[in-house]
Protein backbone atom coordinates (compact mmCIF):
# COMPACT_ATOMS: atom_id res chain seq x y z
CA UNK A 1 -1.10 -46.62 57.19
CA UNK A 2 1.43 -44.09 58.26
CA UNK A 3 0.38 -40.16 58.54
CA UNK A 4 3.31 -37.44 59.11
CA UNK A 5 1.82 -34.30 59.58
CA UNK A 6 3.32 -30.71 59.35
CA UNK A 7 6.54 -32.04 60.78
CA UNK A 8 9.37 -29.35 61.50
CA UNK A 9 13.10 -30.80 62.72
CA UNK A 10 16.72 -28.38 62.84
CA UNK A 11 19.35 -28.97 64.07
CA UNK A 12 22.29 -26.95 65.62
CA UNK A 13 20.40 -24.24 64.36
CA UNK A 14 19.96 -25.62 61.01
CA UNK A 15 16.52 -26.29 59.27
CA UNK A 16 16.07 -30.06 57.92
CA UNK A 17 12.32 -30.41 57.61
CA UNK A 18 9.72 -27.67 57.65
CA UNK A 19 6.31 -28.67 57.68
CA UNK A 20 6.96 -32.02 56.01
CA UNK A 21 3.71 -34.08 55.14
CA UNK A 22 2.92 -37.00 53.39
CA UNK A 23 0.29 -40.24 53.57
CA UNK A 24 1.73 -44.02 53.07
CA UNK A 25 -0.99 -46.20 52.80
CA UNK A 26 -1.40 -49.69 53.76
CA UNK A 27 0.10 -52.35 50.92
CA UNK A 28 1.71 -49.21 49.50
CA UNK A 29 5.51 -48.86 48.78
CA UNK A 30 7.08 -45.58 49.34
CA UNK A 31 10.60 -44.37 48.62
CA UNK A 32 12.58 -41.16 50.16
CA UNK A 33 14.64 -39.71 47.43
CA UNK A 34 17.11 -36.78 47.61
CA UNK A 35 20.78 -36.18 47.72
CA UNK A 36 22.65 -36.36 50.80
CA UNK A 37 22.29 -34.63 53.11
CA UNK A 38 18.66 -33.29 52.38
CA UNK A 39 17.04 -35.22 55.16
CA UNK A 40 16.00 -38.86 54.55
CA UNK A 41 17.65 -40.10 57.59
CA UNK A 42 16.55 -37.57 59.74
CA UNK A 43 12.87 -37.89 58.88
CA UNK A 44 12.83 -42.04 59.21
CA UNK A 45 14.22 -40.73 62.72
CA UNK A 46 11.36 -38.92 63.42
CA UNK A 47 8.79 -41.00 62.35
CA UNK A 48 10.35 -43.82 64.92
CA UNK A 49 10.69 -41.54 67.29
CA UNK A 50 14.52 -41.47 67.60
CA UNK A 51 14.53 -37.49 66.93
CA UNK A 52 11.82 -34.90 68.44
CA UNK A 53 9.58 -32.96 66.33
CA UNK A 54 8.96 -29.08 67.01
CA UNK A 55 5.23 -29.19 65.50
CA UNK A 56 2.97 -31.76 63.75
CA UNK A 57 1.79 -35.13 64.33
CA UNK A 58 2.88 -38.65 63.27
CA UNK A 59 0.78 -41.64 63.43
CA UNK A 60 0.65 -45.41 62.53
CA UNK A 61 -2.99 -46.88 61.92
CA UNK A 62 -4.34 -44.05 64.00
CA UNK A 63 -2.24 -44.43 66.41
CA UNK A 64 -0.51 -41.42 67.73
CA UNK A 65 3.25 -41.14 68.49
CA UNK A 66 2.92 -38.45 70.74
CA UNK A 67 0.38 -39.79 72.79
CA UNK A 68 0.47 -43.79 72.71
CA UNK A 69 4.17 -43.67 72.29
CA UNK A 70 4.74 -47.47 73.02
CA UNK A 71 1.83 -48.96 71.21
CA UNK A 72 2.93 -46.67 67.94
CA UNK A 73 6.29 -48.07 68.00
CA UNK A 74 4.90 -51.31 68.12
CA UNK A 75 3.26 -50.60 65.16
CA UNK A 76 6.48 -50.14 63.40
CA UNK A 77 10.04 -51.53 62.93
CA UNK A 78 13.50 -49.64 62.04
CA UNK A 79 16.83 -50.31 62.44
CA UNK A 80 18.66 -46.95 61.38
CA UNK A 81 21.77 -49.17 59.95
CA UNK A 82 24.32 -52.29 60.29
CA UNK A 83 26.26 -50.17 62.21
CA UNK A 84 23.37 -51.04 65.44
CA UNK A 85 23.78 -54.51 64.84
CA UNK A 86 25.69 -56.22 67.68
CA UNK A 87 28.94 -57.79 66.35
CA UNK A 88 29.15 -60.42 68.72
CA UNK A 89 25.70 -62.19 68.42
CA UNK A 90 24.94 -64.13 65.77
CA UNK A 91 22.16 -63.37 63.07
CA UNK A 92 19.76 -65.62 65.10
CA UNK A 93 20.03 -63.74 68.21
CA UNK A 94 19.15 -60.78 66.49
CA UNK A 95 15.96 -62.66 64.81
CA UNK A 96 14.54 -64.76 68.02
CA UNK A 97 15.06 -60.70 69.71
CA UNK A 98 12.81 -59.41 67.50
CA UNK A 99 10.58 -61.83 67.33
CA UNK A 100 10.55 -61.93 71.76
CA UNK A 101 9.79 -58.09 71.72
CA UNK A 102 7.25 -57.54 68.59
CA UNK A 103 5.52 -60.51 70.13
CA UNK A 104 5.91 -61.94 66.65
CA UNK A 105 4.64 -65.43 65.06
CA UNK A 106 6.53 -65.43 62.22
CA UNK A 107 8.75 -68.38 61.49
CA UNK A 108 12.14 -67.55 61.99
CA UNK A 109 13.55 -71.20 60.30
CA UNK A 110 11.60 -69.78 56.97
CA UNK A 111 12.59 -66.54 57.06
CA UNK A 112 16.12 -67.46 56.62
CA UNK A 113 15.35 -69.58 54.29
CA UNK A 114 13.90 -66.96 52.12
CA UNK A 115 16.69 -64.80 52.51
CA UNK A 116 19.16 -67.12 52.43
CA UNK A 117 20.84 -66.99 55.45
CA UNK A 118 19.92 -70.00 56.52
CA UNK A 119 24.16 -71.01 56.48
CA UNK A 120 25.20 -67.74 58.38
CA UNK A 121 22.50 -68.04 61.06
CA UNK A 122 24.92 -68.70 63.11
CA UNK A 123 27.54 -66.49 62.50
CA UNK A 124 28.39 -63.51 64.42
CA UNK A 125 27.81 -60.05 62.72
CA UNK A 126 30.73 -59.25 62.61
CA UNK A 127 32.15 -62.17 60.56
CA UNK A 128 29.87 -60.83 58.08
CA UNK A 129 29.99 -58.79 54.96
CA UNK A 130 28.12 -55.77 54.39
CA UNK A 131 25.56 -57.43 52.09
CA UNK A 132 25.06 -60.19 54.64
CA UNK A 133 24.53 -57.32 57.07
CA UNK A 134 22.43 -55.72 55.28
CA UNK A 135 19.90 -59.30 54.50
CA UNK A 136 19.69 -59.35 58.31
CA UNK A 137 18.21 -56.13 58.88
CA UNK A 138 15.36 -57.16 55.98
CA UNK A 139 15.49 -60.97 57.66
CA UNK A 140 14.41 -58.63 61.62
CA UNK A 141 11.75 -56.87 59.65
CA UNK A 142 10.09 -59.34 58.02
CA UNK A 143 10.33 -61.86 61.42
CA UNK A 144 8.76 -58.55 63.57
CA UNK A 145 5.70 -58.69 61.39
CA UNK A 146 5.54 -54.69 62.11
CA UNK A 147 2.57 -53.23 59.96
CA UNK A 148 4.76 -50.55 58.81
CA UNK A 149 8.33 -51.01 57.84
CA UNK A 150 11.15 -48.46 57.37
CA UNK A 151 14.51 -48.89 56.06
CA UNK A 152 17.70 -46.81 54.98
CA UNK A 153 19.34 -47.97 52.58
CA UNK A 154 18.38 -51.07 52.14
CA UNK A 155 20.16 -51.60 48.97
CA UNK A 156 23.67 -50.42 49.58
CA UNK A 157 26.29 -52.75 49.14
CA UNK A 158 24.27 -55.03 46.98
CA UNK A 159 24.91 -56.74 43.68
CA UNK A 160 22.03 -57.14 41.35
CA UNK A 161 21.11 -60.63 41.77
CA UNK A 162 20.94 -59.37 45.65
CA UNK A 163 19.31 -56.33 44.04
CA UNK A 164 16.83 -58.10 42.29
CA UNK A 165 16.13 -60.25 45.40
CA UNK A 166 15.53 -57.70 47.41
CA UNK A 167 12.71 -56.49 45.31
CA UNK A 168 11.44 -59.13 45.19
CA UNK A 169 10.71 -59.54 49.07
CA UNK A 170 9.60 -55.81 49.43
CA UNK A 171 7.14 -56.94 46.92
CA UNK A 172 5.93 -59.76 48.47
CA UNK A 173 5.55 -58.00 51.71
CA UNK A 174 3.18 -55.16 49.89
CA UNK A 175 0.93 -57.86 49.05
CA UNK A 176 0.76 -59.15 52.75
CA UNK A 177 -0.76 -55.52 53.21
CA UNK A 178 2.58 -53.73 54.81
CA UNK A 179 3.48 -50.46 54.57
CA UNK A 180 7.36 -49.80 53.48
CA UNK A 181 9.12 -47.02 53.39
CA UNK A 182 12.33 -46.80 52.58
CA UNK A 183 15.39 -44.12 51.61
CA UNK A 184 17.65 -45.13 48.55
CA UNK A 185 19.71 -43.87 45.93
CA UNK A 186 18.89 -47.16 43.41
CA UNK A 187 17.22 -45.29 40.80
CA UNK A 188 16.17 -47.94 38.93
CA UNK A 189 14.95 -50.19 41.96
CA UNK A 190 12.95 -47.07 43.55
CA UNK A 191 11.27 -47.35 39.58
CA UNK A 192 10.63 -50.96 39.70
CA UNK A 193 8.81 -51.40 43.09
CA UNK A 194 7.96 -47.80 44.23
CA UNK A 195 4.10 -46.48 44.43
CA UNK A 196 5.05 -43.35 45.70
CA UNK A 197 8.41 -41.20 45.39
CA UNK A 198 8.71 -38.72 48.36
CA UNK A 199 10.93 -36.34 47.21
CA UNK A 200 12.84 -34.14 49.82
CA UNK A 201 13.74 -30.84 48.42
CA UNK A 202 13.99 -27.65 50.21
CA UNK A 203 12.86 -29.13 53.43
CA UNK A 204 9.27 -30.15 51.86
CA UNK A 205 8.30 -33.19 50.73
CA UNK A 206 6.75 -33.53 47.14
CA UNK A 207 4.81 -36.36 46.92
CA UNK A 208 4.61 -38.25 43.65
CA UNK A 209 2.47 -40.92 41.70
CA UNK A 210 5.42 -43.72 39.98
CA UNK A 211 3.17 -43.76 36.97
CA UNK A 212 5.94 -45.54 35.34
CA UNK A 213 8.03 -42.06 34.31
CA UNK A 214 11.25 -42.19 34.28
CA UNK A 215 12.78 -41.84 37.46
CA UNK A 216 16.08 -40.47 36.18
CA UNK A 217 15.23 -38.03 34.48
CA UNK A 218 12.89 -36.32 37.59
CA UNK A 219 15.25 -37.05 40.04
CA UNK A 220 17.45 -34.82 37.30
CA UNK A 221 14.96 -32.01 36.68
CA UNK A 222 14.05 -31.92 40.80
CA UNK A 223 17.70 -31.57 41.79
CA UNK A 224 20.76 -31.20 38.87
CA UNK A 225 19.04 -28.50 36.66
């Protein structure tokens, strides 16, 4: 389960999050929506760590950031985008690394298989495109067997058959009991696999129920009208 408590981030004088809470229980799905700009990347940055917090507390299974740094963030995995991925190793360097430092039993050999980069394993990063990219950053969190999972993104650059695929997996992982939390602008994927919507909006967070509404039309009401 992952807790973020009354967390408050600016930058260069400007205000991103003020008091931001929310809850993300375990086998839960959770997606950050907002425009850009509004803070999605910034708060996955201080949930890992990567950005300080003024006030509040996060934690993974009870396990504070703050105050058990290292055992938190092994209680987590994030990768903020391709862009960190090192060009010049191939996408099974980057898989056996994860697996080395999250201590990790998962099978690399099926992994790839189930996200089919079992022909570009050993290919270099940067002889691949962004959708290939973006299947090894899912291919390191599902191999570091992290209890909580965040991603930005995830979907961009992504046909739907990849799409679809994609969904598929973060489906599969909720039922392994994970907790996933990720930022997108896929409307209709956030719909299909989402159990919560955290919606950033005037540096809150509004935490919603996907009852099965219609996405669209809140994510129209919360920010075009």
């Amino acid at each position: 389960m992952l807790e973020v408590k009354q967390v408050h981030v600016a930058f260069k004088n400007q205000l991103i999050l003020k008091n931001a809470s929310f809850t993300v229980e375990d086998s839960m799905i959770a997606c950050l929506v907002a425009p850009n700009g509004r803070g999605k990347t910034a708060l996955l940055n201080v949930i890992c760590g990567l950005v300080p917090s003024k006030t509040g507390g996060i934690k993974c299974n009870g396990i504070s950031l703050r105050s058990k740094r290292r055992a938190f963030l092994h209680q987590l995995f994030y990768v903020q985008s391709t862009e960190d991925l090192f060009g010049n190793l191939t996408v099974k360097d980057h898989l056996r690394y994860v697996k080395k430092m999250w201590q990790s039993t998962i099978d690399i050999t099926k992994v790839l298989t189930r996200v089919e980069l079992t022909n570009s394993q050993n290919k270099q990063i940067q002889q691949l495109s962004l959708d290939k990219k973006q299947q090894v950053l899912l291919a390191m969190a599902i191999v570091s067997d992290a209890p909580v999972l965040l991603m930005d993104e995830p979907l961009n650059g992504l046909d739907v058959e990849a799409t679809r695929k994609f969904e598929e997996i973060f489906v599969e992982l909720r039922g392994q009991g994970k907790t996933i939390v990720f930022a997108s602008h896929q409307l209709d994927s956030i719909e299909r696999v989402s159990d919560k919507l955290l919606f950033l909006k005037d540096q809150q967070i509004l935490t919603v129920e996907n009852m099965g509404q219609d996405v669209e039309m809140q994510y129209g009401e919360m920010y075009l009208t």
